[in-house]
Structure formats: C-alpha cells, structure tokens
Protein backbone atom coordinates (compact mmCIF):
# COMPACT_ATOMS: atom_id res chain seq x y z
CA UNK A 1 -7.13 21.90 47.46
CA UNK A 2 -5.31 20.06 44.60
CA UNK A 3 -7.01 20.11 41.71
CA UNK A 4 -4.73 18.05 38.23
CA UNK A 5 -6.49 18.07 35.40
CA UNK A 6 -5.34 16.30 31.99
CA UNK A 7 -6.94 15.75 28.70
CA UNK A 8 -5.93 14.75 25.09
CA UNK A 9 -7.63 14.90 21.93
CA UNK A 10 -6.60 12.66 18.91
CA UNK A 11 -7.98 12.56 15.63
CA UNK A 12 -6.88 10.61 13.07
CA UNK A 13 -8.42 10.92 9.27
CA UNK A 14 -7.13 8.20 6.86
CA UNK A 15 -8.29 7.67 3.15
CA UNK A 16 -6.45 5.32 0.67
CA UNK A 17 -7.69 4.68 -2.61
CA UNK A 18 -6.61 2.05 -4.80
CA UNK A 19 -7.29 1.31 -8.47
CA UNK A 20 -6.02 -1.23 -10.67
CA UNK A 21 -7.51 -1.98 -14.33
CA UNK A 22 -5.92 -4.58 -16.34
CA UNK A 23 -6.78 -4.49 -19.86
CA UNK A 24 -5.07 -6.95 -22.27
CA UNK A 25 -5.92 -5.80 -26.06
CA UNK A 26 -4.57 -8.61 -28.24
CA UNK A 27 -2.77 -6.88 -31.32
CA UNK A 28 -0.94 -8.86 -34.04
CA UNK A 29 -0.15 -11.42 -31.58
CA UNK A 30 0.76 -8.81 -28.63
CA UNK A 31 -0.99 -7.92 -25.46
CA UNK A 32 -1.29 -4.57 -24.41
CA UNK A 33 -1.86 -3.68 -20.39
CA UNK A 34 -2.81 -0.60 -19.32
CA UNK A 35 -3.07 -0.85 -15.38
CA UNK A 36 -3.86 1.64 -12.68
CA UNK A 37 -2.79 3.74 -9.68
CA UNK A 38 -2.94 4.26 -5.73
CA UNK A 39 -2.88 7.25 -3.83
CA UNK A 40 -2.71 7.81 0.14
CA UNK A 41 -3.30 10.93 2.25
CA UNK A 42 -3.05 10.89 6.37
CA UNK A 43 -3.80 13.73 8.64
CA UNK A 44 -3.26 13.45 12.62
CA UNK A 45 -4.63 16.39 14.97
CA UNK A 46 -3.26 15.89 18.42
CA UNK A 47 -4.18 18.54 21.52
CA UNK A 48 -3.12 18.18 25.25
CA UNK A 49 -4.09 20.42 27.89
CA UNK A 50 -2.81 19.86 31.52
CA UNK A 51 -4.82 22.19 34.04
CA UNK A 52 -3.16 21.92 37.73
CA UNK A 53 -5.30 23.74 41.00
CA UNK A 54 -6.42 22.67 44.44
CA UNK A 55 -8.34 20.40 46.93
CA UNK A 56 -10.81 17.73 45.76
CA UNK A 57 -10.46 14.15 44.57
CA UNK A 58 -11.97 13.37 41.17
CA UNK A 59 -10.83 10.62 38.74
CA UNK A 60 -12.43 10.34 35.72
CA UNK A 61 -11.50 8.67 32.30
CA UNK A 62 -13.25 7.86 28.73
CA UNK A 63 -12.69 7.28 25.74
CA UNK A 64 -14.47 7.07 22.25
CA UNK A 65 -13.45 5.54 19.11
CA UNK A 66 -15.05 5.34 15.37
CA UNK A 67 -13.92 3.29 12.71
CA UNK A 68 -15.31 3.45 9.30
CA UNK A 69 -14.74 1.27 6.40
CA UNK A 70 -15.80 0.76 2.77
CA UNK A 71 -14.35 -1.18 -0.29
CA UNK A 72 -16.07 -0.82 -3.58
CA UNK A 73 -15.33 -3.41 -6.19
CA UNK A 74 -16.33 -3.41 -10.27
CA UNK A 75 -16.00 -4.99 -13.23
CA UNK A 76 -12.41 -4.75 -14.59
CA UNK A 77 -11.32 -1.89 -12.38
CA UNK A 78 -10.87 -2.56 -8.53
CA UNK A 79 -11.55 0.19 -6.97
CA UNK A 80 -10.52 0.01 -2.63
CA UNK A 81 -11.68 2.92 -0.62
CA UNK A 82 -10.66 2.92 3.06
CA UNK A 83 -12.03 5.31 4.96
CA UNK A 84 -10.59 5.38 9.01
CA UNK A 85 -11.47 8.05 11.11
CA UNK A 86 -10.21 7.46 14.81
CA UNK A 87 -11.74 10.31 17.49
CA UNK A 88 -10.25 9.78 20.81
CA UNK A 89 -10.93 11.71 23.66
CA UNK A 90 -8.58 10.91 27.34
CA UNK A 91 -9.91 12.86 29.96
CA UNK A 92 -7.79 12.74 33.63
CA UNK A 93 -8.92 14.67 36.51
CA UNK A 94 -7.19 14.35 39.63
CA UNK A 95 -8.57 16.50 42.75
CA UNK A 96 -6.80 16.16 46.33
C-alpha cells in the first residue's frame, strides 16, 4: 500500500488605499495645493503538508479562488479601495 498525500493552503489578503485631494485656494494671485496620500499593507499565509503511507490509487485535485474588488470615488477627493483576497486550496493524493 502506497499511500502520498500533498496539500497546500495559500491565502493572500491585499488592501491598498489611495487618496488624492487637490485643492487650489487662489491667494493674492497664488495657488495653494494641498494633495493626499496612499498606503499599502500585504499579508501571505502559506501551509504545506506532505503525508506519505501505503497501497491505494487516489488522485484528486481542486482548487478555489475569490477575488474581491471595490473603488469608491467622490467629489474632490479620490478615494481607491482594493480589496483582493485570494484562498487557494491544492489538494494531491496519490495511493498505489
């Protein structure tokens, strides 16, 4: 009996936010801009198990993935939210 079994889990969570607001305030003849800022955060979760036995044949695979996006956009301020989360599940099992 051979039994290999192999799996890996990745999850991926991505948000970036972006916001730019351009202002021009006219004063004695000058224009003032005030403008805004971006910020980015990433987190990646990877597991792998390998599981190795005997007798059997079995070969199985799947995998799922989820993508989620928004933008929001308003009056002088642009505000871009982009929200990715990626779930993937591999899943390997080989039985002789």
């Amino acid at each position: 009996m051979l039994d290999v079994s192999f799996w890996k889990v990745d999850v991926t969570f991505c948000k970036v936010d972006v916001t730019f607001c351009k202002v021009c305030v006219v004063l004695k003849g000058r224009c003032v801009v005030l403008e805004g800022s971006m910020s980015f955060w990433k987190v990646d979760v990877t597991f792998w198990k390998v599981d190795v036995s005997f007798w059997m044949v079995d070969v199985s695979f799947w995998k799922v993935d989820v993508t989620f996006c928004k933008v929001d956009v308003t009056f002088c301020k642009v505000d871009v939210s982009s929200w990715k989360v990626d779930v993937t599940f591999w899943k390997v099992d080989v039985t002789f």
